[in-house]
PDB file of N, CA and C in Angstrom:
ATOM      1  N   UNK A   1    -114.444-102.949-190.983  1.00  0.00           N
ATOM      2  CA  UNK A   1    -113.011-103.042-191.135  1.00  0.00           C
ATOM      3  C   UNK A   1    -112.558-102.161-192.297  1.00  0.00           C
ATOM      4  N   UNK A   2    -111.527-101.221-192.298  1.00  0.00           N
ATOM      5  CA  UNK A   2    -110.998-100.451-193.056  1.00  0.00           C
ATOM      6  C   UNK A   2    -109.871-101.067-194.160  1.00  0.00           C
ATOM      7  N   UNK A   3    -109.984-100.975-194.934  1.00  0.00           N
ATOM      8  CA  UNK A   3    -109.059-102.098-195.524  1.00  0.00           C
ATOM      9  C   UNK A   3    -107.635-101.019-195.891  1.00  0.00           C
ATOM     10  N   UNK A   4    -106.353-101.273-195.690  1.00  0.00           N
ATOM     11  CA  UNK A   4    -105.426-100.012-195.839  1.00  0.00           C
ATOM     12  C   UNK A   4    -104.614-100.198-197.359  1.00  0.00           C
ATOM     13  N   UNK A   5    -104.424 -99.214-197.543  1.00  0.00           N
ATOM     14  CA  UNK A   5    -104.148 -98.433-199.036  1.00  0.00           C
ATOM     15  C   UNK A   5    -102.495 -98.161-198.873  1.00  0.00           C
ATOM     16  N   UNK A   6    -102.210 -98.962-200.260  1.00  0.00           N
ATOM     17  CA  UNK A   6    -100.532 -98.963-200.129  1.00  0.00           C
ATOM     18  C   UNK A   6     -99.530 -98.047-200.288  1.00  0.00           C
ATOM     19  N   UNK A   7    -100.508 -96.956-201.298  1.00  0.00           N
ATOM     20  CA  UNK A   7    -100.375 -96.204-202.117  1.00  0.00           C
ATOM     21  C   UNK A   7     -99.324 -96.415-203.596  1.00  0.00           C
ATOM     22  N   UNK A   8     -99.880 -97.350-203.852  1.00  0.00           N
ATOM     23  CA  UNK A   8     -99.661 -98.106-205.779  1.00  0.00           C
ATOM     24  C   UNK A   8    -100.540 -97.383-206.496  1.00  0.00           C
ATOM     25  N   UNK A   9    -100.079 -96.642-207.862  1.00  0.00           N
ATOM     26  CA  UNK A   9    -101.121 -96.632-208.426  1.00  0.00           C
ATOM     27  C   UNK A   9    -102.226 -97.596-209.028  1.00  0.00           C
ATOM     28  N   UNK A  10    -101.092 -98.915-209.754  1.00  0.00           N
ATOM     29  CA  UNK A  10    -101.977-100.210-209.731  1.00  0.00           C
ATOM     30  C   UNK A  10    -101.297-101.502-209.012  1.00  0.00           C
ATOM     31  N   UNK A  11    -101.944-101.441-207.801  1.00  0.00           N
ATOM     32  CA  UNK A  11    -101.539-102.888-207.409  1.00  0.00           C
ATOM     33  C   UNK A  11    -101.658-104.159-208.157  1.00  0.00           C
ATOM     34  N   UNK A  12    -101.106-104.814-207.433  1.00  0.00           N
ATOM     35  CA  UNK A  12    -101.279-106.133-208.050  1.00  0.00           C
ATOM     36  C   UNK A  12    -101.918-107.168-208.396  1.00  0.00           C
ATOM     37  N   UNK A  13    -101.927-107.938-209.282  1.00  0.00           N
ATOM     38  CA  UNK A  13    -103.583-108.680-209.817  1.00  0.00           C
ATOM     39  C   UNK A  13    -103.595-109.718-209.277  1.00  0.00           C
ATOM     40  N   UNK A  14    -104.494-110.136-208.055  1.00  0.00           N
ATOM     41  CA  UNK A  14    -104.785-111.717-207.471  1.00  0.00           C
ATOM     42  C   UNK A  14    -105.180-112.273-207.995  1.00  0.00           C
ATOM     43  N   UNK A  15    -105.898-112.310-209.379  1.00  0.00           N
ATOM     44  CA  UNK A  15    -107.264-113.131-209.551  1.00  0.00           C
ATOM     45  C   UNK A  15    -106.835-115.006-209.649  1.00  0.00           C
ATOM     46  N   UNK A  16    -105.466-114.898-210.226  1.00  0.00           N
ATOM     47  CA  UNK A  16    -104.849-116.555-210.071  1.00  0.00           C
ATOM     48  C   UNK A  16    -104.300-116.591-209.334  1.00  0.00           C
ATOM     49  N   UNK A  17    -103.728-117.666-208.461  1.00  0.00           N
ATOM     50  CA  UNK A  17    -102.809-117.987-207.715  1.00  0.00           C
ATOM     51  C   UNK A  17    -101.512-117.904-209.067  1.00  0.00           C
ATOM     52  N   UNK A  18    -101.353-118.297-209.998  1.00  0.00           N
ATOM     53  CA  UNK A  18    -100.160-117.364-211.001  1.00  0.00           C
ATOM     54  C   UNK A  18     -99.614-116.126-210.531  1.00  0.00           C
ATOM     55  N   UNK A  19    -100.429-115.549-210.852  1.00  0.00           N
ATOM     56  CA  UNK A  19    -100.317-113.727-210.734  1.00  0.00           C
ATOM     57  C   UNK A  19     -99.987-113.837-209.333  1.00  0.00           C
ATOM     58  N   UNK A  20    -100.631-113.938-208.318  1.00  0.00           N
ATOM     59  CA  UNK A  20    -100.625-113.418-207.180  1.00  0.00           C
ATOM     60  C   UNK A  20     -98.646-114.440-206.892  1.00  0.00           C
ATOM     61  N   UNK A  21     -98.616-115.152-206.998  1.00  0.00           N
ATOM     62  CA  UNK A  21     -96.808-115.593-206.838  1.00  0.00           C
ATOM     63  C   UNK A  21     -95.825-114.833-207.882  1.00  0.00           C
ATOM     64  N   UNK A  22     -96.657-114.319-209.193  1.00  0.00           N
ATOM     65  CA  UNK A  22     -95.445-113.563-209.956  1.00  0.00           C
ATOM     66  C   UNK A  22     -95.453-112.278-208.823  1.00  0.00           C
ATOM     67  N   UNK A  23     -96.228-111.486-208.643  1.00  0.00           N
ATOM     68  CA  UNK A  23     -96.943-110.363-207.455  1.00  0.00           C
ATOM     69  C   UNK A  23     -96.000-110.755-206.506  1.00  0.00           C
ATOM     70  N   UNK A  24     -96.019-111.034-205.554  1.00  0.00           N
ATOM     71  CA  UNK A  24     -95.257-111.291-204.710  1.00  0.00           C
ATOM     72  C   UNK A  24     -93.763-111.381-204.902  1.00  0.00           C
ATOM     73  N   UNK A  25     -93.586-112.219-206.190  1.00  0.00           N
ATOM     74  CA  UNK A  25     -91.582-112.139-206.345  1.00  0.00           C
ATOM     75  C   UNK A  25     -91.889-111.149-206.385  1.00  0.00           C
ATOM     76  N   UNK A  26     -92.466-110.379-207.634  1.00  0.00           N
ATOM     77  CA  UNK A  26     -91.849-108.883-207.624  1.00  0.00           C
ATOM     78  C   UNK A  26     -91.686-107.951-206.803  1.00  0.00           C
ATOM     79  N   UNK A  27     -92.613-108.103-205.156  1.00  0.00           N
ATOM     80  CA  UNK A  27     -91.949-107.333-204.235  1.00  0.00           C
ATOM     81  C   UNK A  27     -90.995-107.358-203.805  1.00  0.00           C
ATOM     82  N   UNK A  28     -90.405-108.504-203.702  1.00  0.00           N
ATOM     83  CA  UNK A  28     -88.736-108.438-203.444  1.00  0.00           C
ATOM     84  C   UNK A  28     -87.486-108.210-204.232  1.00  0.00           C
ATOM     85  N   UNK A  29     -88.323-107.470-205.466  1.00  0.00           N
ATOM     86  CA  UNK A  29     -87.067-107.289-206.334  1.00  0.00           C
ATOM     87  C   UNK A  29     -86.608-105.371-205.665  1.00  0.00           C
ATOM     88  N   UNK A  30     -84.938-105.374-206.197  1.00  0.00           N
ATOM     89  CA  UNK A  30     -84.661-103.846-205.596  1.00  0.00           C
ATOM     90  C   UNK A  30     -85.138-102.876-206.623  1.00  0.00           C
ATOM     91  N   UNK A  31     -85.468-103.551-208.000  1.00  0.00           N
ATOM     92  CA  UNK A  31     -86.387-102.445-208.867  1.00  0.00           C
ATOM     93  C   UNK A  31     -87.928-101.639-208.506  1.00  0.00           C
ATOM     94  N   UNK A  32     -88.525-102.890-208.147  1.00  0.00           N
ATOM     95  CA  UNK A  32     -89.433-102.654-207.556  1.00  0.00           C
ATOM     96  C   UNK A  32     -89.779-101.919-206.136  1.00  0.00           C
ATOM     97  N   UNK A  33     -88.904-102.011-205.415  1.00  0.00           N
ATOM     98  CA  UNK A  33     -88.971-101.482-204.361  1.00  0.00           C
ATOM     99  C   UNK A  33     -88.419 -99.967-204.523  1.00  0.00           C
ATOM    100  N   UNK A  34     -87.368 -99.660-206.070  1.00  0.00           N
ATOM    101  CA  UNK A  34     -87.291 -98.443-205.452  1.00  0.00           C
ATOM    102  C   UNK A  34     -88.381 -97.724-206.309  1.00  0.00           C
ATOM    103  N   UNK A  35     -88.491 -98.295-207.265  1.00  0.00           N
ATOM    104  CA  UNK A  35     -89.653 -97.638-208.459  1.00  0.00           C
ATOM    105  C   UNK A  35     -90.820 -97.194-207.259  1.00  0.00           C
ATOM    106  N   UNK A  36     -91.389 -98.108-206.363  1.00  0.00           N
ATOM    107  CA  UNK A  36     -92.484 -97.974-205.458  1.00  0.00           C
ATOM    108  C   UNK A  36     -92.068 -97.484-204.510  1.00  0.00           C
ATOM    109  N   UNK A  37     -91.458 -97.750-203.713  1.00  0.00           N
ATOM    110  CA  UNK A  37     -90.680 -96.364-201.932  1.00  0.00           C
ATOM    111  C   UNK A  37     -90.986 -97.999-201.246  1.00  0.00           C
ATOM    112  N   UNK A  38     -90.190 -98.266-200.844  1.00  0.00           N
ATOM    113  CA  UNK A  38     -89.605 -98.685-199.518  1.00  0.00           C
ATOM    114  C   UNK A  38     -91.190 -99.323-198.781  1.00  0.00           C
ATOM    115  N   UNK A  39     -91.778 -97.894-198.209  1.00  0.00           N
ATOM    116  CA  UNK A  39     -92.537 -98.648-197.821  1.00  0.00           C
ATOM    117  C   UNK A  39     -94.065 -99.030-198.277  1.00  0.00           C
ATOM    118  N   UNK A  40     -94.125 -98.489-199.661  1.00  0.00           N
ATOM    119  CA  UNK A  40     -95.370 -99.159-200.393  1.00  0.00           C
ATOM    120  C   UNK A  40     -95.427-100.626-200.491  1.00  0.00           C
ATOM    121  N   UNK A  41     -93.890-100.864-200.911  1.00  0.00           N
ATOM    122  CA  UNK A  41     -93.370-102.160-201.382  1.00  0.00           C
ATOM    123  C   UNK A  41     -93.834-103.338-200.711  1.00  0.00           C
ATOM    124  N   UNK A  42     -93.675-102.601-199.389  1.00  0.00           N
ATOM    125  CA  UNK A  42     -93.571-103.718-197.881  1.00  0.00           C
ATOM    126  C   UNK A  42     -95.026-103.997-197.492  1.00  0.00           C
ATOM    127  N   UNK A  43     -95.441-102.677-197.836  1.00  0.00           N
ATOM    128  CA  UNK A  43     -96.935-102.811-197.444  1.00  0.00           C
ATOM    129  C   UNK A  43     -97.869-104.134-198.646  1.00  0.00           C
ATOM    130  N   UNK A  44     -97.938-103.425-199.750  1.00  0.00           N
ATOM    131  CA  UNK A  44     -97.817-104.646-201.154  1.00  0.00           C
ATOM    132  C   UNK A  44     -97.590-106.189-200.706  1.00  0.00           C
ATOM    133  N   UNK A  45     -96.550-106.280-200.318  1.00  0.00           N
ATOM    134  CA  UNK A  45     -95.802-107.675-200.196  1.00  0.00           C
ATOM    135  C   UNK A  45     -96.665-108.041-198.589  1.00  0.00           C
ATOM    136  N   UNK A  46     -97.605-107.345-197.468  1.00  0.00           N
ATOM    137  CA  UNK A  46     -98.117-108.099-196.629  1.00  0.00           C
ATOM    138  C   UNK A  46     -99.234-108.191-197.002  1.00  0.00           C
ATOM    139  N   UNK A  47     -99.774-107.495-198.200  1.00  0.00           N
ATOM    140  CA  UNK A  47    -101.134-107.552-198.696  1.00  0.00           C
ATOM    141  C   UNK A  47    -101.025-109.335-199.733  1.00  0.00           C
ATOM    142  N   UNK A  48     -99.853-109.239-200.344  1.00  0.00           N
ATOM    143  CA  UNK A  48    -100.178-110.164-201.398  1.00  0.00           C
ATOM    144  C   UNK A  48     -99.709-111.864-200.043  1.00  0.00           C
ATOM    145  N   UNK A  49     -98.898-111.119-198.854  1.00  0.00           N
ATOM    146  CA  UNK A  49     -98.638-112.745-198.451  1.00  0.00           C
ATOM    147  C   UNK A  49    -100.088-112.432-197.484  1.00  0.00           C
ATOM    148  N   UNK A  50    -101.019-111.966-197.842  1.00  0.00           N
ATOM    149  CA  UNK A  50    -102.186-112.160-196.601  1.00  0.00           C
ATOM    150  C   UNK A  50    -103.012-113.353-197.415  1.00  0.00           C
ATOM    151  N   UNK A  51    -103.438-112.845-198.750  1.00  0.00           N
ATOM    152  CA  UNK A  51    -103.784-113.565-200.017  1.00  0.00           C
ATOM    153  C   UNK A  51    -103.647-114.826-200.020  1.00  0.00           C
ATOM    154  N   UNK A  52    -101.837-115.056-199.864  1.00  0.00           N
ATOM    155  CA  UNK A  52    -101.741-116.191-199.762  1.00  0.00           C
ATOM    156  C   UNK A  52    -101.810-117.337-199.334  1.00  0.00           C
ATOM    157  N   UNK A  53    -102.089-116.495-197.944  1.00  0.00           N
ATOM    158  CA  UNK A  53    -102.518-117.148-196.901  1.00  0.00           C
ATOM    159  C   UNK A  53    -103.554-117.694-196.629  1.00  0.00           C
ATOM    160  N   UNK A  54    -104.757-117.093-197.258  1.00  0.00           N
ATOM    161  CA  UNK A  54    -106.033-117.457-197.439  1.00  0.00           C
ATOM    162  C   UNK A  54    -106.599-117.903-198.036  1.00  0.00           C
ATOM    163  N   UNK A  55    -105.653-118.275-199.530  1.00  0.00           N
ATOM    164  CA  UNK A  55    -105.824-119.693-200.389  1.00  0.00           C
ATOM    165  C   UNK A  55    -105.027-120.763-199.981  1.00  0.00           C
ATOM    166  N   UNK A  56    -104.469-121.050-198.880  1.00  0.00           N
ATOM    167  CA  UNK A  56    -103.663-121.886-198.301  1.00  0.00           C
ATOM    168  C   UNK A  56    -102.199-122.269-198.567  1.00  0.00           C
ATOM    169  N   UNK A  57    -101.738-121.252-199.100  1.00  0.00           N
ATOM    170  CA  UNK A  57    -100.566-121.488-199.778  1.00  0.00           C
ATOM    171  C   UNK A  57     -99.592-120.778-198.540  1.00  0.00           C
ATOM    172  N   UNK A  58     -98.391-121.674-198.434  1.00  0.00           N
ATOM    173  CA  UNK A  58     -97.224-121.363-197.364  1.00  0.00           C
ATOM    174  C   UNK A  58     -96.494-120.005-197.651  1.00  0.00           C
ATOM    175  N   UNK A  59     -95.899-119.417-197.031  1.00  0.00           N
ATOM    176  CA  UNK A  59     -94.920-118.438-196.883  1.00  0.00           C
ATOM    177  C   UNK A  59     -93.669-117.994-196.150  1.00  0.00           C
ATOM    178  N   UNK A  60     -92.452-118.513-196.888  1.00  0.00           N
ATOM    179  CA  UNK A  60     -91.303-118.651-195.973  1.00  0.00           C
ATOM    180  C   UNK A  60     -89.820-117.394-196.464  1.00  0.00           C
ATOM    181  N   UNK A  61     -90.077-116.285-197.228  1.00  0.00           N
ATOM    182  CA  UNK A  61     -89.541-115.164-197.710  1.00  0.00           C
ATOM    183  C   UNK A  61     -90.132-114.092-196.746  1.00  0.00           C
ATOM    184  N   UNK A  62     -89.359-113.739-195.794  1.00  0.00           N
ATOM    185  CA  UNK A  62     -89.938-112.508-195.314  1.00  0.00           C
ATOM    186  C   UNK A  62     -89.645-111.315-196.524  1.00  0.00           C
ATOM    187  N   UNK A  63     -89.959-109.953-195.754  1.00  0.00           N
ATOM    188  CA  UNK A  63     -89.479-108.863-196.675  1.00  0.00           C
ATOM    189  C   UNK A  63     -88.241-108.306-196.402  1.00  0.00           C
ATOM    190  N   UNK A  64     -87.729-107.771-197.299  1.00  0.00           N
ATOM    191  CA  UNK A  64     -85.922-107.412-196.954  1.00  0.00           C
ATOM    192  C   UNK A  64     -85.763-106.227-198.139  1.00  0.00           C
ATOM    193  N   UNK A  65     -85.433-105.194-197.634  1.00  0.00           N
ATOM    194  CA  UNK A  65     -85.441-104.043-198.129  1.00  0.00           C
ATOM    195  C   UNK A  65     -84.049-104.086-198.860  1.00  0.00           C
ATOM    196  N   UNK A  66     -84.208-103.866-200.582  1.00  0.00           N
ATOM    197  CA  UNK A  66     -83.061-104.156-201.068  1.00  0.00           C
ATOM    198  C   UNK A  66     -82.288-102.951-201.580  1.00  0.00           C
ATOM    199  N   UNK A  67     -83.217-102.110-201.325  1.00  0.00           N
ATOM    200  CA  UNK A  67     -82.719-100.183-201.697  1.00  0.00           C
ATOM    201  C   UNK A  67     -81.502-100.256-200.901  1.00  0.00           C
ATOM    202  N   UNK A  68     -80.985 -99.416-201.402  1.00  0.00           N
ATOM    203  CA  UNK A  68     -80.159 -98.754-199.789  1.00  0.00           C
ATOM    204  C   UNK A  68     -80.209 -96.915-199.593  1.00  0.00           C
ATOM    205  N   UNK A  69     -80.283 -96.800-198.704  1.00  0.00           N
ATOM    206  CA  UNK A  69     -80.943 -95.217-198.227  1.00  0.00           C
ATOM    207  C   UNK A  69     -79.670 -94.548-198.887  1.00  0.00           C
ATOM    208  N   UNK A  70     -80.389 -93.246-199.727  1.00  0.00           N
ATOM    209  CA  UNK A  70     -78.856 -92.746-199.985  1.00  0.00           C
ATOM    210  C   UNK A  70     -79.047 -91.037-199.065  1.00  0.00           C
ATOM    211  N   UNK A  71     -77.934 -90.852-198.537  1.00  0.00           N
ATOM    212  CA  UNK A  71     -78.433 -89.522-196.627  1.00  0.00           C
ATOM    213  C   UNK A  71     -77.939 -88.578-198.250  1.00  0.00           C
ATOM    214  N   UNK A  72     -78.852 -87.321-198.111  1.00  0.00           N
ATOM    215  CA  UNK A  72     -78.499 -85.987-198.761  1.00  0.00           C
ATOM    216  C   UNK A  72     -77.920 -85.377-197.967  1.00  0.00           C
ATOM    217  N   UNK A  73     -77.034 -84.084-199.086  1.00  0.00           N
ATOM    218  CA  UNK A  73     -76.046 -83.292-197.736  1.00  0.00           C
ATOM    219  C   UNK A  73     -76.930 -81.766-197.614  1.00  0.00           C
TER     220      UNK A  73
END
């Protein structure tokens, strides 16, 4: 199995269930998402709710893109 690459320079730290829920808000912040692109962010945020998933912890925040595209002329 290939494991896929978000392209973060440093992702985020699981090692507590702490971290890994501060990790996660912070993907849904619009700082974060634009500091990182759109779709690192998203990618990030299914990596950290996979995590969560597998220490048994629930997940009811999907992802919601809080950028807004700005069109160049």
């Amino acid at each position: 199995m290939v494991k896929k690459k978000c392209g973060l320079k440093n992702p985020m730290n699981t090692r507590s269930n702490q971290q890994l829920l501060f990790g996660h808000a912070l993907t849904h912040t619009g700082k974060f998402q634009m500091e990182q692109g759109i779709g690192s962010a998203k990618c990030e945020h299914e990596r950290l709710v996979k995590k969560m998933e597998e220490r048994g912890m629930k997940h009811k925040s999907p992802f919601k893109p809080r950028v807004k595209r700005v069109r160049r002329k």
